[in-house]
PDB file of N, CA and C in Angstrom:
ATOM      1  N   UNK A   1    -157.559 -14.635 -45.871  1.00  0.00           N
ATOM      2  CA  UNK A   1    -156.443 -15.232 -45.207  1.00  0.00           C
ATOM      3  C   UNK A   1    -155.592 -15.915 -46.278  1.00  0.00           C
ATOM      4  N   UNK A   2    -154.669 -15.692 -46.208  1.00  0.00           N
ATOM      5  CA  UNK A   2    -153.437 -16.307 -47.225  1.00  0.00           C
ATOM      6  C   UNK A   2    -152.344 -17.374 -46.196  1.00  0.00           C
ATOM      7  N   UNK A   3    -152.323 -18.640 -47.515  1.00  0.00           N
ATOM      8  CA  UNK A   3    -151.637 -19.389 -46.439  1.00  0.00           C
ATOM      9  C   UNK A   3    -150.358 -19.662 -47.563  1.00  0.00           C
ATOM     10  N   UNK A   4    -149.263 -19.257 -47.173  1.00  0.00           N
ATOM     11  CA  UNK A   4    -148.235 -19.507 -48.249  1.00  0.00           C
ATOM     12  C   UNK A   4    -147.500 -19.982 -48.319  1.00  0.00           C
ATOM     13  N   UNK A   5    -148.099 -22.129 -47.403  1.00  0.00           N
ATOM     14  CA  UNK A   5    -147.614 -22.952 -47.916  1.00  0.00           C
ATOM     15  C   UNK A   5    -148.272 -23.204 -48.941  1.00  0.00           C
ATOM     16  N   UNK A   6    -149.342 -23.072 -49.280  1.00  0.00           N
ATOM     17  CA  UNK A   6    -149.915 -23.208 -50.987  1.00  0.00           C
ATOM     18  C   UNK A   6    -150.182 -22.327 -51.733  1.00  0.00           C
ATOM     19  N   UNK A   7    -150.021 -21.238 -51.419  1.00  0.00           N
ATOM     20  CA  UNK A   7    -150.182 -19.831 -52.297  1.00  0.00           C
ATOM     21  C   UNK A   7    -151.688 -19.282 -52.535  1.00  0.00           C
ATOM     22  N   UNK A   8    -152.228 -19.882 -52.070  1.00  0.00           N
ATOM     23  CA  UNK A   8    -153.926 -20.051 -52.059  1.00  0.00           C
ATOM     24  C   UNK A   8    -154.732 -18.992 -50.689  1.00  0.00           C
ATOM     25  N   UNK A   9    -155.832 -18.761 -51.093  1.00  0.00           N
ATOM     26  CA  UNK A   9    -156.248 -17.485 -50.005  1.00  0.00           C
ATOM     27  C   UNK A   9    -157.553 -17.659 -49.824  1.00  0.00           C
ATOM     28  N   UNK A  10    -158.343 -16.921 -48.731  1.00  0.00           N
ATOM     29  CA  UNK A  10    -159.350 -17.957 -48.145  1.00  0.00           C
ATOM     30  C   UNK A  10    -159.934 -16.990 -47.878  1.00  0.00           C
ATOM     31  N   UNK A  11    -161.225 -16.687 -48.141  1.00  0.00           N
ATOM     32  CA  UNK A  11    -161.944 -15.303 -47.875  1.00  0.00           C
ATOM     33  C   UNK A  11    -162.748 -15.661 -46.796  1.00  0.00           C
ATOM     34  N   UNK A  12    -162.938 -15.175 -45.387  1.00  0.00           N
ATOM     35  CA  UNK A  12    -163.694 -15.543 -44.295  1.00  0.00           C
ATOM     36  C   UNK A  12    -164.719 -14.469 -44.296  1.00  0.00           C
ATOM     37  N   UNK A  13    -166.038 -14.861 -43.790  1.00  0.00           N
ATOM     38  CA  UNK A  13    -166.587 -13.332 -43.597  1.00  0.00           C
ATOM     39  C   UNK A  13    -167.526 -14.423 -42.238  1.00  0.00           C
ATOM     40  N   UNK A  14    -167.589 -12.799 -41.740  1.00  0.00           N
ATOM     41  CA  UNK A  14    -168.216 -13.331 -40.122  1.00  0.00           C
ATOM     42  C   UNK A  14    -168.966 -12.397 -39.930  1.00  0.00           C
ATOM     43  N   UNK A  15    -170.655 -13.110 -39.355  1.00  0.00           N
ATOM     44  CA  UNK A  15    -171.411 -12.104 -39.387  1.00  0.00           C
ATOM     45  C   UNK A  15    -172.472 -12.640 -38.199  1.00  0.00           C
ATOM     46  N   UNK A  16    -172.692 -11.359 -37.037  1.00  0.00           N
ATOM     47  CA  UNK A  16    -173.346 -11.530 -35.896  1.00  0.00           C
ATOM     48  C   UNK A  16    -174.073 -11.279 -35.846  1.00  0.00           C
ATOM     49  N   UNK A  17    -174.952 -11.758 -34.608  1.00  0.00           N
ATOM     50  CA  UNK A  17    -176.740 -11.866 -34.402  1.00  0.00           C
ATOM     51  C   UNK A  17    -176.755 -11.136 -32.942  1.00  0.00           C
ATOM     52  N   UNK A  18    -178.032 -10.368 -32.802  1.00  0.00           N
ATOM     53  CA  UNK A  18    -177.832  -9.732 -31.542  1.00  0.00           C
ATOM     54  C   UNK A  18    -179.472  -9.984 -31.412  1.00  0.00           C
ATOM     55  N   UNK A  19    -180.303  -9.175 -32.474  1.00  0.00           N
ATOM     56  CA  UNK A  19    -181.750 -10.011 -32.485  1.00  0.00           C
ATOM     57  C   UNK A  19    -182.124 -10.807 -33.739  1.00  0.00           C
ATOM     58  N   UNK A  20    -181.732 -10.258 -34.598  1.00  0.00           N
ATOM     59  CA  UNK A  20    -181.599 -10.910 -36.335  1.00  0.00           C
ATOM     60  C   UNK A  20    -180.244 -11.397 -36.822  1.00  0.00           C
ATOM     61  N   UNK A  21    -180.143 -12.248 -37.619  1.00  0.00           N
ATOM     62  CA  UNK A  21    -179.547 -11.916 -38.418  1.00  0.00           C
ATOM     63  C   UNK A  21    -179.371 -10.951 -39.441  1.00  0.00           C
ATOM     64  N   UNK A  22    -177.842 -10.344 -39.870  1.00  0.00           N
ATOM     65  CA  UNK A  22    -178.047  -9.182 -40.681  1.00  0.00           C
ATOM     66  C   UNK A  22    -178.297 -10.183 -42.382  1.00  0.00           C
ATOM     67  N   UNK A  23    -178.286  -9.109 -43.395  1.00  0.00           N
ATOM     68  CA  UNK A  23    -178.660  -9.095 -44.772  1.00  0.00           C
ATOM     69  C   UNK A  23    -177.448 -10.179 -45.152  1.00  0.00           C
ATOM     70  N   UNK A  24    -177.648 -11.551 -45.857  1.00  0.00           N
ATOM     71  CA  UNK A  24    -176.663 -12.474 -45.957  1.00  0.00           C
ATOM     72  C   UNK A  24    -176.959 -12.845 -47.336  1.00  0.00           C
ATOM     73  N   UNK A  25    -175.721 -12.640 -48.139  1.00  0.00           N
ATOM     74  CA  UNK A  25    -175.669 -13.401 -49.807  1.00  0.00           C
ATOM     75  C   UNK A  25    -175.398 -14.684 -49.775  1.00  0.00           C
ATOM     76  N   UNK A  26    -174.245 -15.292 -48.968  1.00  0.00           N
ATOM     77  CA  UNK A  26    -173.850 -16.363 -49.137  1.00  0.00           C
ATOM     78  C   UNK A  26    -172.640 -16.828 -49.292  1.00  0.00           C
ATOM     79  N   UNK A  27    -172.195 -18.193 -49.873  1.00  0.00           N
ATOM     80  CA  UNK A  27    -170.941 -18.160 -50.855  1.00  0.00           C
ATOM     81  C   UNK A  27    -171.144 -18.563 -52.416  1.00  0.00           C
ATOM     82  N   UNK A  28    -170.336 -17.995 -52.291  1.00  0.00           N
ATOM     83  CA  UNK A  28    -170.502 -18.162 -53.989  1.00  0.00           C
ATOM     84  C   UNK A  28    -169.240 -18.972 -54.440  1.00  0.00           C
ATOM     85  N   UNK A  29    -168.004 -19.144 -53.738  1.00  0.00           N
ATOM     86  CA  UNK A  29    -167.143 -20.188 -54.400  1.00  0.00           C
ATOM     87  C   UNK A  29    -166.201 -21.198 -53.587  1.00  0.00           C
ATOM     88  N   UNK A  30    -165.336 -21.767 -53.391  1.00  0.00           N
ATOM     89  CA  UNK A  30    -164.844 -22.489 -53.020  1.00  0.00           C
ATOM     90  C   UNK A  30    -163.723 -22.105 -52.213  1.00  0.00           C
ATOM     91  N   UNK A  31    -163.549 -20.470 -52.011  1.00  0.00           N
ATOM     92  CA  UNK A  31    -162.792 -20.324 -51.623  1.00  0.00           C
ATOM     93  C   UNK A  31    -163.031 -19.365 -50.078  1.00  0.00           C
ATOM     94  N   UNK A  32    -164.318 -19.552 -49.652  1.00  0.00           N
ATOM     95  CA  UNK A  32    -165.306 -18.965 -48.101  1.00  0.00           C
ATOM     96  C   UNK A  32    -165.322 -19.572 -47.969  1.00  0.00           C
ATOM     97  N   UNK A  33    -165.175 -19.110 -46.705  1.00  0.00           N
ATOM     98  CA  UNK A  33    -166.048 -19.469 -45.273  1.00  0.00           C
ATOM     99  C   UNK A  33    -166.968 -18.510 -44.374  1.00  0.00           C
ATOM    100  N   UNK A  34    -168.087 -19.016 -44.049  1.00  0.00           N
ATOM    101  CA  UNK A  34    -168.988 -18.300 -43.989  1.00  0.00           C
ATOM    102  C   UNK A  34    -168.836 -18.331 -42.109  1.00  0.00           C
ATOM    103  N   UNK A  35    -169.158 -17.191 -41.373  1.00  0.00           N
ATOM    104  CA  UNK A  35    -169.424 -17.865 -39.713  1.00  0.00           C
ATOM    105  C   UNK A  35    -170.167 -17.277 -39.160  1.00  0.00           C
ATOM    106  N   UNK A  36    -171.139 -17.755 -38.358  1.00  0.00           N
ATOM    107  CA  UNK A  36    -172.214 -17.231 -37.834  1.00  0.00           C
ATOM    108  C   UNK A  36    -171.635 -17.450 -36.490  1.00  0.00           C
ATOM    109  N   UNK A  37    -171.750 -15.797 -35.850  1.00  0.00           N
ATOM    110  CA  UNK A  37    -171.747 -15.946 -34.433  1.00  0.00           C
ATOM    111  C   UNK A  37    -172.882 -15.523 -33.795  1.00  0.00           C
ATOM    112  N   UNK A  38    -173.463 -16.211 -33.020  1.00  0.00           N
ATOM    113  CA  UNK A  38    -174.802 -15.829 -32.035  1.00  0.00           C
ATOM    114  C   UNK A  38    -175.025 -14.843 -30.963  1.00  0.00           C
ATOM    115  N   UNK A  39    -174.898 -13.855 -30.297  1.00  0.00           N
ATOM    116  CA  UNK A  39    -174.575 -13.525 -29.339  1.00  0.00           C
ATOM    117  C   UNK A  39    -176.058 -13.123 -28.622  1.00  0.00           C
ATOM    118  N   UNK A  40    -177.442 -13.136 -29.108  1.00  0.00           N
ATOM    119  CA  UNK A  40    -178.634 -13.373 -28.956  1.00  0.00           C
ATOM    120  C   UNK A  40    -179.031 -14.226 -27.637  1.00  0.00           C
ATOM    121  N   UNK A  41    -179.423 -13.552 -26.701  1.00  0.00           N
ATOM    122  CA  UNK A  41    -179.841 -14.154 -25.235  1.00  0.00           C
ATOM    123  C   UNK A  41    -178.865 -14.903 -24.600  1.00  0.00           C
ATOM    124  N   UNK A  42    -177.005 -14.295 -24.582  1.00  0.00           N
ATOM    125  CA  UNK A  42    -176.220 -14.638 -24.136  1.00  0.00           C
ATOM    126  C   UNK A  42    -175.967 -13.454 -23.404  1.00  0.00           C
ATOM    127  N   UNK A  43    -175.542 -14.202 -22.035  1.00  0.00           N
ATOM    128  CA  UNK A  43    -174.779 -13.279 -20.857  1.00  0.00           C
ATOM    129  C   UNK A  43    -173.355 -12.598 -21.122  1.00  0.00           C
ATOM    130  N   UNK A  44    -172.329 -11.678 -20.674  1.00  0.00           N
ATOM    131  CA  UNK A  44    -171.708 -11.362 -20.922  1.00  0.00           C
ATOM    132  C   UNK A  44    -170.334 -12.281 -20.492  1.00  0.00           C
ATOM    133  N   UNK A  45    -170.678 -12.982 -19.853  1.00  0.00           N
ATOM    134  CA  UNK A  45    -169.646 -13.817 -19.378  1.00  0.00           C
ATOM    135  C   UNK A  45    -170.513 -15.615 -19.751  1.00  0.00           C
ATOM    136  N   UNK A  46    -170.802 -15.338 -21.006  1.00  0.00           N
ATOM    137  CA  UNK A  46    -171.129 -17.006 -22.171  1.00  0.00           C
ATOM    138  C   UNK A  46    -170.591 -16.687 -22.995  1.00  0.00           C
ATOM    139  N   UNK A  47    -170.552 -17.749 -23.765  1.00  0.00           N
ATOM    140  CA  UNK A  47    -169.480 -18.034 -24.932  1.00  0.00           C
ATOM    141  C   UNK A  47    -170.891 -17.797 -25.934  1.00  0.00           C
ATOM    142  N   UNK A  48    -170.564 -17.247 -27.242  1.00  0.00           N
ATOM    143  CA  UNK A  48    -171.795 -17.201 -28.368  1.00  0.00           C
ATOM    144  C   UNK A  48    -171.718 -18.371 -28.704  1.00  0.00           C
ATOM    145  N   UNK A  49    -172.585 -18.801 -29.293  1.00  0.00           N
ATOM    146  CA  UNK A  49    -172.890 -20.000 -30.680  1.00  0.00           C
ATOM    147  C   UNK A  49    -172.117 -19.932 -32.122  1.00  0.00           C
ATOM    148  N   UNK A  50    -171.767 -20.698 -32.328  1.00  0.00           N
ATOM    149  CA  UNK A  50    -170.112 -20.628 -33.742  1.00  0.00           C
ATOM    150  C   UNK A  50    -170.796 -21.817 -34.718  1.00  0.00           C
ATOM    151  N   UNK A  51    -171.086 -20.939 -35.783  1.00  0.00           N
ATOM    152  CA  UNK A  51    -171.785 -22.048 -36.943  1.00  0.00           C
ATOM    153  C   UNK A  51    -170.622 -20.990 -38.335  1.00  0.00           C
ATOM    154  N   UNK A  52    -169.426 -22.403 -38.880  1.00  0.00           N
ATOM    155  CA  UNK A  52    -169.022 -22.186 -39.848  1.00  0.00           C
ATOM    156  C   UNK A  52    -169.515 -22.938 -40.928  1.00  0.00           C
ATOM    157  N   UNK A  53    -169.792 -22.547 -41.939  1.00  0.00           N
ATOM    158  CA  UNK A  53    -170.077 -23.123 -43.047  1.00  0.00           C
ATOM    159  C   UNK A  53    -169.452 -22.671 -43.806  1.00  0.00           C
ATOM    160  N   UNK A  54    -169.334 -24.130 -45.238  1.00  0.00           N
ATOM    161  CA  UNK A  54    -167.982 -23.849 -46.322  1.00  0.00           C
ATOM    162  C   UNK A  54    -169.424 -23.921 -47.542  1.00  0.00           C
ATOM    163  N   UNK A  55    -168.646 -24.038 -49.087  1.00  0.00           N
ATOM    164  CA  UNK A  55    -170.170 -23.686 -50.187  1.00  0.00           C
ATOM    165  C   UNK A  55    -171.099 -24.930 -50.045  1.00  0.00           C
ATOM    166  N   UNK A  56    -170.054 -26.177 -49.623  1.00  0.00           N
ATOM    167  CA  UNK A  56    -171.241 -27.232 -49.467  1.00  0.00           C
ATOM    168  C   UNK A  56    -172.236 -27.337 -48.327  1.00  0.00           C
ATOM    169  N   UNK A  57    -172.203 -26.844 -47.089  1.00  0.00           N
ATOM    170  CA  UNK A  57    -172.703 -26.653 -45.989  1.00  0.00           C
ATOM    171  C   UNK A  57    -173.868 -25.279 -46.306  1.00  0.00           C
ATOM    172  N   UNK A  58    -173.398 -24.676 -47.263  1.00  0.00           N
ATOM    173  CA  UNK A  58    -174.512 -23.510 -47.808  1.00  0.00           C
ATOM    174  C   UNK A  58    -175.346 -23.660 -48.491  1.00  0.00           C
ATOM    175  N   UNK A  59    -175.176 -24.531 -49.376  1.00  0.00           N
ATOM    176  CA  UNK A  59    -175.688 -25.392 -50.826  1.00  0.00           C
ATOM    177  C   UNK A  59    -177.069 -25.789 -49.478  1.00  0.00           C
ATOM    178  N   UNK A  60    -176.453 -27.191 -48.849  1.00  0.00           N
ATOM    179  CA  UNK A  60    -177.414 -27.785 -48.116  1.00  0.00           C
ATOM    180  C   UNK A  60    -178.239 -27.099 -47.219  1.00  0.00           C
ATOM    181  N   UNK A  61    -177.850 -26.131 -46.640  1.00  0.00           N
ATOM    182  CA  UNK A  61    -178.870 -25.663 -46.020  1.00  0.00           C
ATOM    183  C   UNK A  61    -180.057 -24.485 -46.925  1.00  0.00           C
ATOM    184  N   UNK A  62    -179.522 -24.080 -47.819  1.00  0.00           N
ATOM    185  CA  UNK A  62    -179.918 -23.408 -49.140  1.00  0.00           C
ATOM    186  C   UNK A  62    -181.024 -24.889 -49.307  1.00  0.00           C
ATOM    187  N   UNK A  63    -180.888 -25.284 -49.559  1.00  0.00           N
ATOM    188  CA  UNK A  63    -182.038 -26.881 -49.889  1.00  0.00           C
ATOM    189  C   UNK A  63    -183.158 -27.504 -48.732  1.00  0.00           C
ATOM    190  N   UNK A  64    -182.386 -27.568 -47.598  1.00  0.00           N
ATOM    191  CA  UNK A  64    -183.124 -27.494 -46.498  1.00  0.00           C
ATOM    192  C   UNK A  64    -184.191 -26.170 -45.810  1.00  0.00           C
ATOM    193  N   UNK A  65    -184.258 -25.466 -46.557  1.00  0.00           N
ATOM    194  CA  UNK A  65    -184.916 -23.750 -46.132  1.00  0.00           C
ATOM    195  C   UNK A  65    -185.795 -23.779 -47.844  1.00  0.00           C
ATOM    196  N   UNK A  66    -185.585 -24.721 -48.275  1.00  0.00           N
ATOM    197  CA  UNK A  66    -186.208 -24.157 -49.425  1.00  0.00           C
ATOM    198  C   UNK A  66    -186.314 -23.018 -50.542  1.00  0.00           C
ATOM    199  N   UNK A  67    -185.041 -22.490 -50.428  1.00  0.00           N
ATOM    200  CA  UNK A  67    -184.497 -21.511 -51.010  1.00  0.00           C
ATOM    201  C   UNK A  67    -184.803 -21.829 -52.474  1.00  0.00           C
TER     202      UNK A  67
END
C-alpha cells in the first residue's frame, strides 16, 4: 500500500486459518503488517477473528513462543 502523503509504502500480507495456520516467515522490517484472519469454527454468517501485528508485536510474540 502506498500512501503519497509521505511517499512511503507498506507491505500488508494476510494470511487465513481454516484448520491450521499456513507456513509463516514473519516480518522482517518496519515496513509490514502482518494479519491473521481466523475463519476456524466460524459460521457463515460470523465475523472471523482479526489479529494484526506490526515487527514489534512479532518480535514479542517470537519471545513469548519461545522461538
Amino acid at each position: 500500500m502506498y500512501n503519497p502523503q509521505t511517499g512511503e509504502e507498506l507491505r500488508i500480507e494476510v494470511k487465513n486459518k481454516t484448520r491450521e495456520w499456513p507456513s509463516i516467515k514473519g516480518i522482517i522490517d518496519n515496513q509490514t503488517l502482518l494479519i491473521f484472519v481466523n475463519f476456524e469454527n466460524k459460521k457463515d454468517n460470523e465475523r472471523p477473528d482479526f489479529y494484526i501485528l506490526n515487527t514489534k508485536d512479532w518480535q514479542e510474540f517470537l519471545k513469548k513462543c519461545n522461538f
